[in-house]
C-alpha atoms as a PDB file:
ATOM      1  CA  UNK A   1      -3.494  -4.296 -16.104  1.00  0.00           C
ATOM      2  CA  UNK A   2      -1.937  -7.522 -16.899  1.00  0.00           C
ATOM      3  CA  UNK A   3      -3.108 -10.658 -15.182  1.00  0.00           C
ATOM      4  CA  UNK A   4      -1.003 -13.799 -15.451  1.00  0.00           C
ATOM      5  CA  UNK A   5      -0.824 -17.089 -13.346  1.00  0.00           C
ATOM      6  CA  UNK A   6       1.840 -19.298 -11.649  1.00  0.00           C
ATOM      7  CA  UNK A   7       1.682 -22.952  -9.786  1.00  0.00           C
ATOM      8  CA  UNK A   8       5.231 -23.047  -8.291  1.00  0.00           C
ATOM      9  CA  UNK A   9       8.265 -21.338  -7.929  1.00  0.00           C
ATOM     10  CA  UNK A  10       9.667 -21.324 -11.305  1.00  0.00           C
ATOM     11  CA  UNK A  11       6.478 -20.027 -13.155  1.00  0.00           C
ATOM     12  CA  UNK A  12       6.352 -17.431 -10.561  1.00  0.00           C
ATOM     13  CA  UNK A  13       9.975 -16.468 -11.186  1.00  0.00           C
ATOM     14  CA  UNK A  14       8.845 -16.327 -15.134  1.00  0.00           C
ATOM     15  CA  UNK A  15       6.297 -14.296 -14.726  1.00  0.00           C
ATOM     16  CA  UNK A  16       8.681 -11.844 -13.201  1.00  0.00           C
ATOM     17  CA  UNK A  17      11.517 -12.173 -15.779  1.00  0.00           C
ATOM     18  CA  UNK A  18       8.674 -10.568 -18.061  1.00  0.00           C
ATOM     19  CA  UNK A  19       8.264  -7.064 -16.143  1.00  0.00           C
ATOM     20  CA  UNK A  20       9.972  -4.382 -18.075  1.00  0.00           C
ATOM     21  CA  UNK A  21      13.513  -4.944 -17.010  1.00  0.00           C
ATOM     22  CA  UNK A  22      14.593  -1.100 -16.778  1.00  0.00           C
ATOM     23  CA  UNK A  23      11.131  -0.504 -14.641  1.00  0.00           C
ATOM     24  CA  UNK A  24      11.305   0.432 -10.974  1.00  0.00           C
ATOM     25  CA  UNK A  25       8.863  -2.131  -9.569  1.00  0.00           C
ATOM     26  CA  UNK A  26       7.269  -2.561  -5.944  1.00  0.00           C
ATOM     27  CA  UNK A  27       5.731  -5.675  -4.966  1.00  0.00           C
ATOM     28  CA  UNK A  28       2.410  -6.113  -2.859  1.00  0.00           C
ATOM     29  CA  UNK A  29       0.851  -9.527  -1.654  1.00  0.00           C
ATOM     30  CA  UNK A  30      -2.706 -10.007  -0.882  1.00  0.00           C
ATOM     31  CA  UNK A  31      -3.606 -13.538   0.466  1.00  0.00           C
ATOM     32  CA  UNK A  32      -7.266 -12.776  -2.003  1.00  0.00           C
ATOM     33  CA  UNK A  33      -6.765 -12.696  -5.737  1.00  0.00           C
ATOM     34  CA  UNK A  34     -10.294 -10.799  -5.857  1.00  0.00           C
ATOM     35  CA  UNK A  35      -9.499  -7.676  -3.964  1.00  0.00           C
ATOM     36  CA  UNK A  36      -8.322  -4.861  -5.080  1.00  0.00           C
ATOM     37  CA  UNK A  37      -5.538  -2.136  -3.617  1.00  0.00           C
ATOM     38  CA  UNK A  38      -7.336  -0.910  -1.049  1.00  0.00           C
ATOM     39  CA  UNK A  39      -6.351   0.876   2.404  1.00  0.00           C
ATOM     40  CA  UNK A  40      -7.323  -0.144   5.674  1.00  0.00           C
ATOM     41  CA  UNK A  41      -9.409   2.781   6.174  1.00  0.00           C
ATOM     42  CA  UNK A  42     -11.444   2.714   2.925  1.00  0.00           C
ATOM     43  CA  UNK A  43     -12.361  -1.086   3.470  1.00  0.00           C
ATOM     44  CA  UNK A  44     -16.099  -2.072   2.753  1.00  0.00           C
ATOM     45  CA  UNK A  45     -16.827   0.589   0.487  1.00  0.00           C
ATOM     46  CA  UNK A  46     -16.422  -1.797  -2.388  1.00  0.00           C
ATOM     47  CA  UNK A  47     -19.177  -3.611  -0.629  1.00  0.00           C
ATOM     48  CA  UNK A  48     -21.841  -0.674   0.873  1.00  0.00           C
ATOM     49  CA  UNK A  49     -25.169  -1.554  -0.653  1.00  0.00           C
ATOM     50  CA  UNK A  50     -26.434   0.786  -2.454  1.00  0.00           C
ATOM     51  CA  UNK A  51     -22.822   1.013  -4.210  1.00  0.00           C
ATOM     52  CA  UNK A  52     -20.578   3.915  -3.433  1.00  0.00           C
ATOM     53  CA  UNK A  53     -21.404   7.305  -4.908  1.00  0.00           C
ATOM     54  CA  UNK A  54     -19.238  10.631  -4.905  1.00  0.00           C
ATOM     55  CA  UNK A  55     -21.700  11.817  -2.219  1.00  0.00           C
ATOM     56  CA  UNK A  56     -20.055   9.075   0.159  1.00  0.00           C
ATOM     57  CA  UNK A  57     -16.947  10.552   0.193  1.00  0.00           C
ATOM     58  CA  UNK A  58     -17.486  13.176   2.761  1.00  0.00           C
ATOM     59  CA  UNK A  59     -18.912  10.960   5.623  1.00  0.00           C
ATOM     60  CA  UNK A  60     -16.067   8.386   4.703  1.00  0.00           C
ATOM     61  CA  UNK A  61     -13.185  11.345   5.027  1.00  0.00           C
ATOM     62  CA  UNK A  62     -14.811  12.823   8.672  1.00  0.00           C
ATOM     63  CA  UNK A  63     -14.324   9.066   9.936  1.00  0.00           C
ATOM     64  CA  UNK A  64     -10.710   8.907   8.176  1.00  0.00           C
ATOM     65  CA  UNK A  65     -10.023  11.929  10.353  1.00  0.00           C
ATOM     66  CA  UNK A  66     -11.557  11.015  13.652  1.00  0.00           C
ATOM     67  CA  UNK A  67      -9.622   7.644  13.615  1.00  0.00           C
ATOM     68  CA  UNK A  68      -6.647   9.644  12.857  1.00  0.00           C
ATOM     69  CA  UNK A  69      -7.082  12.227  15.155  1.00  0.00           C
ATOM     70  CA  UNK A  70      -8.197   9.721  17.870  1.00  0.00           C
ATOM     71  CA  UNK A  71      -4.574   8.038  17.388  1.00  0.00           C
ATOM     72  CA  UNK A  72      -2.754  10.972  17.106  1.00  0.00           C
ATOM     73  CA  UNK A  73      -4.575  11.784  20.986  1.00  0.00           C
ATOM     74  CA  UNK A  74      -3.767   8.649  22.658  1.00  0.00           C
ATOM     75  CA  UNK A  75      -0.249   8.194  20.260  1.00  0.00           C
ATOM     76  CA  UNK A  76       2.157   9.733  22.616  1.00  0.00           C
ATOM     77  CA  UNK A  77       1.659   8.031  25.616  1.00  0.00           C
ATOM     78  CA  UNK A  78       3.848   5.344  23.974  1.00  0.00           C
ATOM     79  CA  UNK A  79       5.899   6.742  21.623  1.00  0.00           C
ATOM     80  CA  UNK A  80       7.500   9.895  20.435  1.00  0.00           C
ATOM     81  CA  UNK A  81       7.649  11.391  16.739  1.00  0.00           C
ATOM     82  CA  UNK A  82       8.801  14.252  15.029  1.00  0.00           C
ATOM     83  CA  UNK A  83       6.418  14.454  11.746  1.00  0.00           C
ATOM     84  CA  UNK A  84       2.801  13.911  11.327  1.00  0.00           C
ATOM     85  CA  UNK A  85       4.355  11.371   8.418  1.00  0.00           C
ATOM     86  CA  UNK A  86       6.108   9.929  11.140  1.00  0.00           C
ATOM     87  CA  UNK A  87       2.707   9.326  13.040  1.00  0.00           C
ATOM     88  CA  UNK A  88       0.988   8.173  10.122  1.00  0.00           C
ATOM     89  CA  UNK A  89       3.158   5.995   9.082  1.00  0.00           C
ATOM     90  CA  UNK A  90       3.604   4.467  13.260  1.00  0.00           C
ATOM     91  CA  UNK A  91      -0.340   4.428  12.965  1.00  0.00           C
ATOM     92  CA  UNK A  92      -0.092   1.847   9.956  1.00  0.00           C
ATOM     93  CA  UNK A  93       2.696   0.226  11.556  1.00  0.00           C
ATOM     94  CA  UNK A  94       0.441  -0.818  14.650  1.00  0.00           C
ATOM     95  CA  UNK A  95      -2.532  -1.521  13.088  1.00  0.00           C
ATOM     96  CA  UNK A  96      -4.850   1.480  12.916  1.00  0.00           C
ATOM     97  CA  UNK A  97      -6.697   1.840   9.774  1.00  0.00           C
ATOM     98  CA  UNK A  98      -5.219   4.301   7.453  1.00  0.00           C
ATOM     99  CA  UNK A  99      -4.882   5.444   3.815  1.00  0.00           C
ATOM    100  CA  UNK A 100      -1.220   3.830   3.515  1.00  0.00           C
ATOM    101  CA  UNK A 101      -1.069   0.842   1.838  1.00  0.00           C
ATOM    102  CA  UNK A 102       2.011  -1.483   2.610  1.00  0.00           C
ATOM    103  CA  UNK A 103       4.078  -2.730  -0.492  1.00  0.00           C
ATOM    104  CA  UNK A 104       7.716  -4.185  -0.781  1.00  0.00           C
ATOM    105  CA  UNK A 105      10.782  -3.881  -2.769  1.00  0.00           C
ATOM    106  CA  UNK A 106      11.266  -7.810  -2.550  1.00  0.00           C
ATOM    107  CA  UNK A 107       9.003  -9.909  -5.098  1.00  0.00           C
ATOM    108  CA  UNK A 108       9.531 -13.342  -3.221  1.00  0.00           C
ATOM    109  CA  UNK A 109       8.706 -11.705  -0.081  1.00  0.00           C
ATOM    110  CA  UNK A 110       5.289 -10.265  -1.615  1.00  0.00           C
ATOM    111  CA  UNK A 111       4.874 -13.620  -2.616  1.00  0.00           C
ATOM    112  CA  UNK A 112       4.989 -14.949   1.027  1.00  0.00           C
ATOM    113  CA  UNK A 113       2.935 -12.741   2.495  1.00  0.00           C
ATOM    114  CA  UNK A 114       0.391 -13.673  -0.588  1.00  0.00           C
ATOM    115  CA  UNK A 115       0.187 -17.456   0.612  1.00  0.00           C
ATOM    116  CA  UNK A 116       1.508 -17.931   4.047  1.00  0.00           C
ATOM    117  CA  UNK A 117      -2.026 -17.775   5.812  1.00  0.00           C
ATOM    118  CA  UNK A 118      -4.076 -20.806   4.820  1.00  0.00           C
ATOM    119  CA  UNK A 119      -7.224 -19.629   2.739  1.00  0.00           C
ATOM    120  CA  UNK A 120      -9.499 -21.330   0.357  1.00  0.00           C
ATOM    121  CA  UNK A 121      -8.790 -18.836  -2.343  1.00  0.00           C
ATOM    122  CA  UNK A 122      -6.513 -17.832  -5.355  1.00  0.00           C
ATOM    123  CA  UNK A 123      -4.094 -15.562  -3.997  1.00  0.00           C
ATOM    124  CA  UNK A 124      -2.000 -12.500  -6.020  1.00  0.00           C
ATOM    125  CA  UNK A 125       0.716 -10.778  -6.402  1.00  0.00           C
ATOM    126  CA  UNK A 126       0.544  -7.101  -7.457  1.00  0.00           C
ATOM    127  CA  UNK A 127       3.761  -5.813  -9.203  1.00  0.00           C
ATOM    128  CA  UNK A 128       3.130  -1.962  -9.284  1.00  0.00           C
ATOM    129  CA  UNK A 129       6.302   0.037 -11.882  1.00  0.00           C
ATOM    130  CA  UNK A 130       6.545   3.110 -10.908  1.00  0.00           C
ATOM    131  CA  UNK A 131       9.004   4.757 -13.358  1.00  0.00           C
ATOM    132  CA  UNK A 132       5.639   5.044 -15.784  1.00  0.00           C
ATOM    133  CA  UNK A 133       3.380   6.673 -13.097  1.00  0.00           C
ATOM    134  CA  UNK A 134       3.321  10.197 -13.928  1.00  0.00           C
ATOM    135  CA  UNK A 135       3.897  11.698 -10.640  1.00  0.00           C
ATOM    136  CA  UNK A 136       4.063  15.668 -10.256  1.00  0.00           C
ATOM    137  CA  UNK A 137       7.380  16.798 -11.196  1.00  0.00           C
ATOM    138  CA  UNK A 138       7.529  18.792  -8.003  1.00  0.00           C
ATOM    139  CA  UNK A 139       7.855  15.713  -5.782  1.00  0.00           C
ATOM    140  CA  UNK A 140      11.419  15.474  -7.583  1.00  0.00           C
ATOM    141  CA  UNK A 141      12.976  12.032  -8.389  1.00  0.00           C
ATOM    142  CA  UNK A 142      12.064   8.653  -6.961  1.00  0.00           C
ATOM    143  CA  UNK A 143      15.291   7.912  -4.330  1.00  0.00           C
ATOM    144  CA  UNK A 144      17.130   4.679  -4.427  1.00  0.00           C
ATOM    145  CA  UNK A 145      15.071   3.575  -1.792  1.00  0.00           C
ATOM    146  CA  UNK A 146      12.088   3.781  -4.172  1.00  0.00           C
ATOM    147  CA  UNK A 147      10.498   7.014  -2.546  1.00  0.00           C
ATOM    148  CA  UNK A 148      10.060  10.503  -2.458  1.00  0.00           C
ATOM    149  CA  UNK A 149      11.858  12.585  -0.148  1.00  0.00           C
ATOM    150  CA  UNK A 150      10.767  13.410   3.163  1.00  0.00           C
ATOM    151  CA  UNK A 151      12.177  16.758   2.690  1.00  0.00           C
ATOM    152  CA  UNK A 152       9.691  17.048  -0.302  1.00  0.00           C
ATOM    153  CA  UNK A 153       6.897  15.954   1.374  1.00  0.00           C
ATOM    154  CA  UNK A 154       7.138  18.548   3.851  1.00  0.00           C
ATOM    155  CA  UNK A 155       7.615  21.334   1.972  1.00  0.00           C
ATOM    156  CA  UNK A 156       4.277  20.100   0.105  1.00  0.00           C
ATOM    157  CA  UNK A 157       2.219  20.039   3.239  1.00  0.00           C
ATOM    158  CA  UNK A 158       3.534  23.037   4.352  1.00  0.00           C
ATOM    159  CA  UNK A 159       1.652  24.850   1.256  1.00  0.00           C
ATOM    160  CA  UNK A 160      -1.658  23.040   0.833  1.00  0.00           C
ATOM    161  CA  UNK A 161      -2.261  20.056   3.992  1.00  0.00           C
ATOM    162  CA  UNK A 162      -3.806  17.086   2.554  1.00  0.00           C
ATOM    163  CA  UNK A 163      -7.470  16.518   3.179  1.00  0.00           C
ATOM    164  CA  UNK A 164      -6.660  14.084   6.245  1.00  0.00           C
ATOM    165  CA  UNK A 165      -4.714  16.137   8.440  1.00  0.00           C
ATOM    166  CA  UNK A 166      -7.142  18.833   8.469  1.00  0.00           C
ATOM    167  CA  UNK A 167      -9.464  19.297  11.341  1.00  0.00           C
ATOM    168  CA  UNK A 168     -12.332  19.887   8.948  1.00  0.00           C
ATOM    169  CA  UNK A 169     -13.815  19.548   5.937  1.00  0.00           C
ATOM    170  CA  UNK A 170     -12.130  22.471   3.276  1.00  0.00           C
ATOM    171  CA  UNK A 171     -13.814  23.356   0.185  1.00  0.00           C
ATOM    172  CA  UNK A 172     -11.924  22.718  -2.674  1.00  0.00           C
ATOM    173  CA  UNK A 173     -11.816  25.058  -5.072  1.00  0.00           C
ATOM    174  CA  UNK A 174     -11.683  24.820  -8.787  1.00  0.00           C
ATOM    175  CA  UNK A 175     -11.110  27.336 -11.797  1.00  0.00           C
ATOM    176  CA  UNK A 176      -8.345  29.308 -13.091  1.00  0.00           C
ATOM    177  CA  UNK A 177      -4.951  29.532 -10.622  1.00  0.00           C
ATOM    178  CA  UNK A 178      -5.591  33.183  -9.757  1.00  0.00           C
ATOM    179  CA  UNK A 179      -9.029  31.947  -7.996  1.00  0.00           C
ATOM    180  CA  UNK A 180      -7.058  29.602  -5.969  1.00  0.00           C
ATOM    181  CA  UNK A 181      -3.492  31.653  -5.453  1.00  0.00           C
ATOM    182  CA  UNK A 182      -2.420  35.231  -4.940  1.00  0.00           C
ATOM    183  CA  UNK A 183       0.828  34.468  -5.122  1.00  0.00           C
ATOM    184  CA  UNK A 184       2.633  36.599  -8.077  1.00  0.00           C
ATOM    185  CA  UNK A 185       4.897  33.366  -8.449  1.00  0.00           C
ATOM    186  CA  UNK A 186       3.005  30.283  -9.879  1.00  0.00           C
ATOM    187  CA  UNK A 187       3.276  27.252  -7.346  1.00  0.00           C
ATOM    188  CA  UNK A 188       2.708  23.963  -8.856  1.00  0.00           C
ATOM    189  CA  UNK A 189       1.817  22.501  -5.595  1.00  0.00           C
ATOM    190  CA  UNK A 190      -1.079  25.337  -5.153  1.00  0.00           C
ATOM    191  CA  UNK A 191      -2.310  25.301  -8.687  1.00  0.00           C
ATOM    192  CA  UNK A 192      -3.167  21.008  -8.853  1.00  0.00           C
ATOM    193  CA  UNK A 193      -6.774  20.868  -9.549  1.00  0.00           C
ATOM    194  CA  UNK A 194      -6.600  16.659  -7.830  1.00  0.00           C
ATOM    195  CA  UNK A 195      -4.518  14.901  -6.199  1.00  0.00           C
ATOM    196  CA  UNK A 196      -1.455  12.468  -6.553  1.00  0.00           C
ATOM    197  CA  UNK A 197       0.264   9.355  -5.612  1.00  0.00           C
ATOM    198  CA  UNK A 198       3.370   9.599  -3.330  1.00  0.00           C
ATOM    199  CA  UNK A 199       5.819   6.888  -2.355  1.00  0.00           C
ATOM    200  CA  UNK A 200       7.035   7.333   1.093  1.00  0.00           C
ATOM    201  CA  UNK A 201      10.073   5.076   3.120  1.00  0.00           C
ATOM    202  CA  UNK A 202       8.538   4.227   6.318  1.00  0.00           C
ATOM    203  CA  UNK A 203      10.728   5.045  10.015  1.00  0.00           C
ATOM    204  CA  UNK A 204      12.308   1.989  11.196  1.00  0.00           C
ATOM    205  CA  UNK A 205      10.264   1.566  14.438  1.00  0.00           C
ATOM    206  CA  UNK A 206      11.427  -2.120  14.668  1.00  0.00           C
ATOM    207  CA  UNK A 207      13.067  -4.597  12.624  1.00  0.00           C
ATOM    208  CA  UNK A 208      10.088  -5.645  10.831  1.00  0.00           C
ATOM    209  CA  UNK A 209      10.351  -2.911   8.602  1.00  0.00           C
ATOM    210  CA  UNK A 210      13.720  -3.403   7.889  1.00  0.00           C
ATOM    211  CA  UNK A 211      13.105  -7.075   6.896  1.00  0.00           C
ATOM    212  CA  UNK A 212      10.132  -6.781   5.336  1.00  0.00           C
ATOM    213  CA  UNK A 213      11.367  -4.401   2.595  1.00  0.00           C
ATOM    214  CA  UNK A 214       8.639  -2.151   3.225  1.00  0.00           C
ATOM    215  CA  UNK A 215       7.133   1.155   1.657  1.00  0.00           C
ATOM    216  CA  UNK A 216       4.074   2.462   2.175  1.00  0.00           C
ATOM    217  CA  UNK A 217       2.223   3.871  -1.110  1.00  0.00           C
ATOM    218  CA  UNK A 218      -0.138   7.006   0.031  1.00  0.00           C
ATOM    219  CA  UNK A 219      -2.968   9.338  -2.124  1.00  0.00           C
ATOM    220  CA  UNK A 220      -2.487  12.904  -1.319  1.00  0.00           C
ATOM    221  CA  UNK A 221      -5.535  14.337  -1.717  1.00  0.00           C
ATOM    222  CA  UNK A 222      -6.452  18.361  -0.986  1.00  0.00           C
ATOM    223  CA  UNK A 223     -10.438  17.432  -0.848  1.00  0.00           C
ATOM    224  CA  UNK A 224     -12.776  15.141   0.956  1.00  0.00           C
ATOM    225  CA  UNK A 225     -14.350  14.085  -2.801  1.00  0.00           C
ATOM    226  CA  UNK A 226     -10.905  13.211  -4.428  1.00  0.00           C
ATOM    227  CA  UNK A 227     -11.580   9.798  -3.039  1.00  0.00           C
ATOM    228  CA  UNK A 228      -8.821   7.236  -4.720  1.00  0.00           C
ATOM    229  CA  UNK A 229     -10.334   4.327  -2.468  1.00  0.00           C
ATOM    230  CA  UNK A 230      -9.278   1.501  -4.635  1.00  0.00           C
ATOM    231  CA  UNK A 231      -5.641   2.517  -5.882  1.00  0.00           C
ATOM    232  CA  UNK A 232      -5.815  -0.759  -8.712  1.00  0.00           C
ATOM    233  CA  UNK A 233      -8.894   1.309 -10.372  1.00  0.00           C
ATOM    234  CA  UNK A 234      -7.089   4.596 -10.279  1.00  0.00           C
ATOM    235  CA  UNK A 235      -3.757   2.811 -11.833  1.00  0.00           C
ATOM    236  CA  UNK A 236      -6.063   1.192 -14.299  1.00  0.00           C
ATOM    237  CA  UNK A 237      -7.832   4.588 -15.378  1.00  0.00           C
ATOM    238  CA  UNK A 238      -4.218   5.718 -15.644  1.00  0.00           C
ATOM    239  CA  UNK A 239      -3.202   2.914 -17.773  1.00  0.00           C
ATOM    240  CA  UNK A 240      -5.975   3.279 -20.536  1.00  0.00           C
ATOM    241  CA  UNK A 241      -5.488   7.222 -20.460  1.00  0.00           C
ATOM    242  CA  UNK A 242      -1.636   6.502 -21.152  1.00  0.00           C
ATOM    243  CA  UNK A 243      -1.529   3.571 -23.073  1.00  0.00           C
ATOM    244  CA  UNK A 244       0.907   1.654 -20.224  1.00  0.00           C
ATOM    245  CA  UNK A 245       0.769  -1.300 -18.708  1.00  0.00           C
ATOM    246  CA  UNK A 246       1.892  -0.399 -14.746  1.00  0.00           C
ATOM    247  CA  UNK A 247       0.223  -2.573 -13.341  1.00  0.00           C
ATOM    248  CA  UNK A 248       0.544  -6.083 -13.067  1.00  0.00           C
ATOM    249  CA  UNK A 249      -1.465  -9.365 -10.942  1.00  0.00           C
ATOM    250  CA  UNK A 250       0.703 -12.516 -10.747  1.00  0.00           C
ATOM    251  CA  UNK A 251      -2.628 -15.151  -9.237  1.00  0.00           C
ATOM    252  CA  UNK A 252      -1.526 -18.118  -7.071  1.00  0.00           C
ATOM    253  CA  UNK A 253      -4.444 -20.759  -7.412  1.00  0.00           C
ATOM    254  CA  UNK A 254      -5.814 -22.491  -4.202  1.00  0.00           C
ATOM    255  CA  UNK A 255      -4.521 -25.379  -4.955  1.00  0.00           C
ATOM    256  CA  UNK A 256      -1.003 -24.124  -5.261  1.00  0.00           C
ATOM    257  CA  UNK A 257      -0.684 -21.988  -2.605  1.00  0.00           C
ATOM    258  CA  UNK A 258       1.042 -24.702   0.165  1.00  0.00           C
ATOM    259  CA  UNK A 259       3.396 -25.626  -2.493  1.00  0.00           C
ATOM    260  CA  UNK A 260       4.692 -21.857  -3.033  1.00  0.00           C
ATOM    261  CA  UNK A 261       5.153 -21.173   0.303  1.00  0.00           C
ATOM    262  CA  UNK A 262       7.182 -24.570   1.004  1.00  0.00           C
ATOM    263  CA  UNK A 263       9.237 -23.514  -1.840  1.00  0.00           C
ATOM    264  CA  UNK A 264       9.726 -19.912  -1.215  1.00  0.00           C
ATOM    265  CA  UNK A 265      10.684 -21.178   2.745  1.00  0.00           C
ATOM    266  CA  UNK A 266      13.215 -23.871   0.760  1.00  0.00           C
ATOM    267  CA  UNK A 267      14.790 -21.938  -1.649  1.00  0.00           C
ATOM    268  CA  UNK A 268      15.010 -18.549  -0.150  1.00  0.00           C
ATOM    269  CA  UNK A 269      14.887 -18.800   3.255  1.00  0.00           C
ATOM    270  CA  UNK A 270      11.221 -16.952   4.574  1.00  0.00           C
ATOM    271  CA  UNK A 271       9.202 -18.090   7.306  1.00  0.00           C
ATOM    272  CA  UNK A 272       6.864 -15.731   9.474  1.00  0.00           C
ATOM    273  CA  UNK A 273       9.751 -15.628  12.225  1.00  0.00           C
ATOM    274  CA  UNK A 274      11.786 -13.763   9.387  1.00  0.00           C
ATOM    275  CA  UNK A 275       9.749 -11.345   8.430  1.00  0.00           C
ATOM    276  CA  UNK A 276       8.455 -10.913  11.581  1.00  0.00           C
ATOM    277  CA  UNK A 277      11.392 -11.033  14.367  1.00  0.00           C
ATOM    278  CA  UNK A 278      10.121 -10.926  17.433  1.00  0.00           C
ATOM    279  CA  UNK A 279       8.540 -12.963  20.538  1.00  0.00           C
ATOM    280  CA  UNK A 280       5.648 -12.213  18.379  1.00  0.00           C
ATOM    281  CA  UNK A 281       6.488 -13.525  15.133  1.00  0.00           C
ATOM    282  CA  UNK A 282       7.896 -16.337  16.654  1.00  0.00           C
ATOM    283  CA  UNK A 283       5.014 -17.230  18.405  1.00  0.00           C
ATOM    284  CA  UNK A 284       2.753 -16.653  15.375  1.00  0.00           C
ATOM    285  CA  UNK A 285       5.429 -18.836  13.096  1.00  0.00           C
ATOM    286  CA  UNK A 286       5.533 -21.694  16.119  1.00  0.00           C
ATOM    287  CA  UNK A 287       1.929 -21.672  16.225  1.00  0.00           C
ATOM    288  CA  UNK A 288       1.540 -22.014  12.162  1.00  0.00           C
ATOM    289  CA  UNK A 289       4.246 -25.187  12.421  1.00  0.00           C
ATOM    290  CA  UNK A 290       2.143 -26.660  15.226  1.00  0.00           C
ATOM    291  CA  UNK A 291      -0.838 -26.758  12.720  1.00  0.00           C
ATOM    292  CA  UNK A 292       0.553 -27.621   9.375  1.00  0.00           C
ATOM    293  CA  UNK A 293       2.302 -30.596  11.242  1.00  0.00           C
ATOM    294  CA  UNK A 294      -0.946 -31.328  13.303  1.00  0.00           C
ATOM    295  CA  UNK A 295      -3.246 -31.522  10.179  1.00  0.00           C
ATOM    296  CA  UNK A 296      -0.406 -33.562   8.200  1.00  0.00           C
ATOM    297  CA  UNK A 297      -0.594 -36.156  11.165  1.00  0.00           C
ATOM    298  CA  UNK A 298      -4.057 -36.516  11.850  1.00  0.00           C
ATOM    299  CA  UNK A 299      -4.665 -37.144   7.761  1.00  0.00           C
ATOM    300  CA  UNK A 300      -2.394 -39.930   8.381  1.00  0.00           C
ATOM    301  CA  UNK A 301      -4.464 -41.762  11.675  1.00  0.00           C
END
């Protein structure tokens, strides 16, 4: 991983005119320079005490699947969907803690989200190139919308369900492909001894999908202990096994972080209301104008 820094606007735009030109880069903001890539649901296990140990895995998968499960129950009442990706994917959109973790095709807008909430902290921006991950050649090519297709994605769960759409527990069982399959024809999807990363193109439930850029990076895992909690460690692992640099963290110091957002909302037009358009957004956006111009006046009584 490469770790760089940027005051302003036009360090920040540097920084990005040295990614690998002919990679296929998404873009992730985290408002925290000092976390890592980690989903909603796996939060805190970078902090249990003692640390986290394969053991944890299975106690931390049966509550990934109850929370899922409990959605999945209640779900309906509001809205309708034709996949279990679908649900997923309308579970992260409204806030229930999942294993999808939101990135964007949009740098600047990555770079909002990184420093738009006021925090005493260095913030980052993750730029994640995909064209050197080696994902299984049976998810076929990344689309132009920088994920795999749907139709793909089915097909795979349709042979072996991932580890958090089953009810229970499964054993997972390792050895030589004729312990696993009886097929006669070797299946690539039934003969992966761990799993893999997938990049999937969220429904448009509402327009803030649309102008947020968004795509939701997932860890399809077969088994409760194929744990990828923290996807920066599992890129990194990646990275020294390859010799690659795919990952990259673009920090925002504390001190700079009011000054990037006045410039990205200058220059190329974000604000909260943007990103987030509706009564909503424009209540949270209102409410963040109220207080930047409240502070800025009582610093002047």
């Amino acid at each position: 991983m490469i770790i760089r820094t940027a005051t302003n606007l036009a360090e920040f735009h540097y920084e990005l005119s040295q990614l690998d030109s002919d990679g296929c880069w998404l873009y992730r903001g985290q408002t925290d320079a000092s976390w890592g890539l980690i989903p909603s649901v796996f939060r805190g296990i970078d902090k249990l005490i003692p640390p986290y140990e394969v053991t944890d895995a299975e106690w931390i998968a049966r509550l990934e699947r109850n929370v899922y499960r409990e959605f999945e129950q209640h779900a309906h009442q509001y809205k309708t969907t034709n996949t279990r990706w679908e649900l997923l994917a309308m579970a992260q959109h409204y806030g229930t803690p999942t294993r999808l973790l939101d990135w964007t095709r949009s740098a600047s807008i990555a770079a909002y989200f990184a420093v738009a909430t006021v925090k005493p902290t260095a913030a980052a921006i993750w730029c994640f190139n995909l064209r050197d991950y080696p994902f299984p050649s049976f998810l076929g090519r990344i689309t132009k919308t920088y994920a795999h297709r749907v139709a793909v994605m089915k097909a795979v769960v349709g042979k072996r369900a991932p580890s958090f759409f089953q009810v229970v527990s499964k054993t997972f069982l390792l050895g030589p492909p004729s312990h696993r399959s009886k097929s006669l024809v070797p299946d690539p999807v039934l003969e992966m001894d761990s799993g893999f990363l997938v990049i999937l193109d969220p429904p448009r439930f509402d327009n803030r999908l649309k102008a947020q850029e968004g795509l939701f990076t997932l860890y399809y895992s077969f088994d409760d202990y194929d744990l990828v909690w923290d996807l920066s460690q599992h890129i990194q692992e990646l990275e020294a096994k390859m010799g690659k640099n795919m990952l990259w963290k673009i920090e925002i110091p504390d001190g700079s972080r009011k000054q990037l957002r006045r410039e990205l909302e200058k220059h190329d037009n974000l604000t909260w209301h943007r990103l987030f358009p509706d009564l909503v957004g424009l209540g949270q956006w209102l409410e963040r104008n109220r207080d930047d111009e409240f502070a800025a006046t009582a610093a002047l009584r």
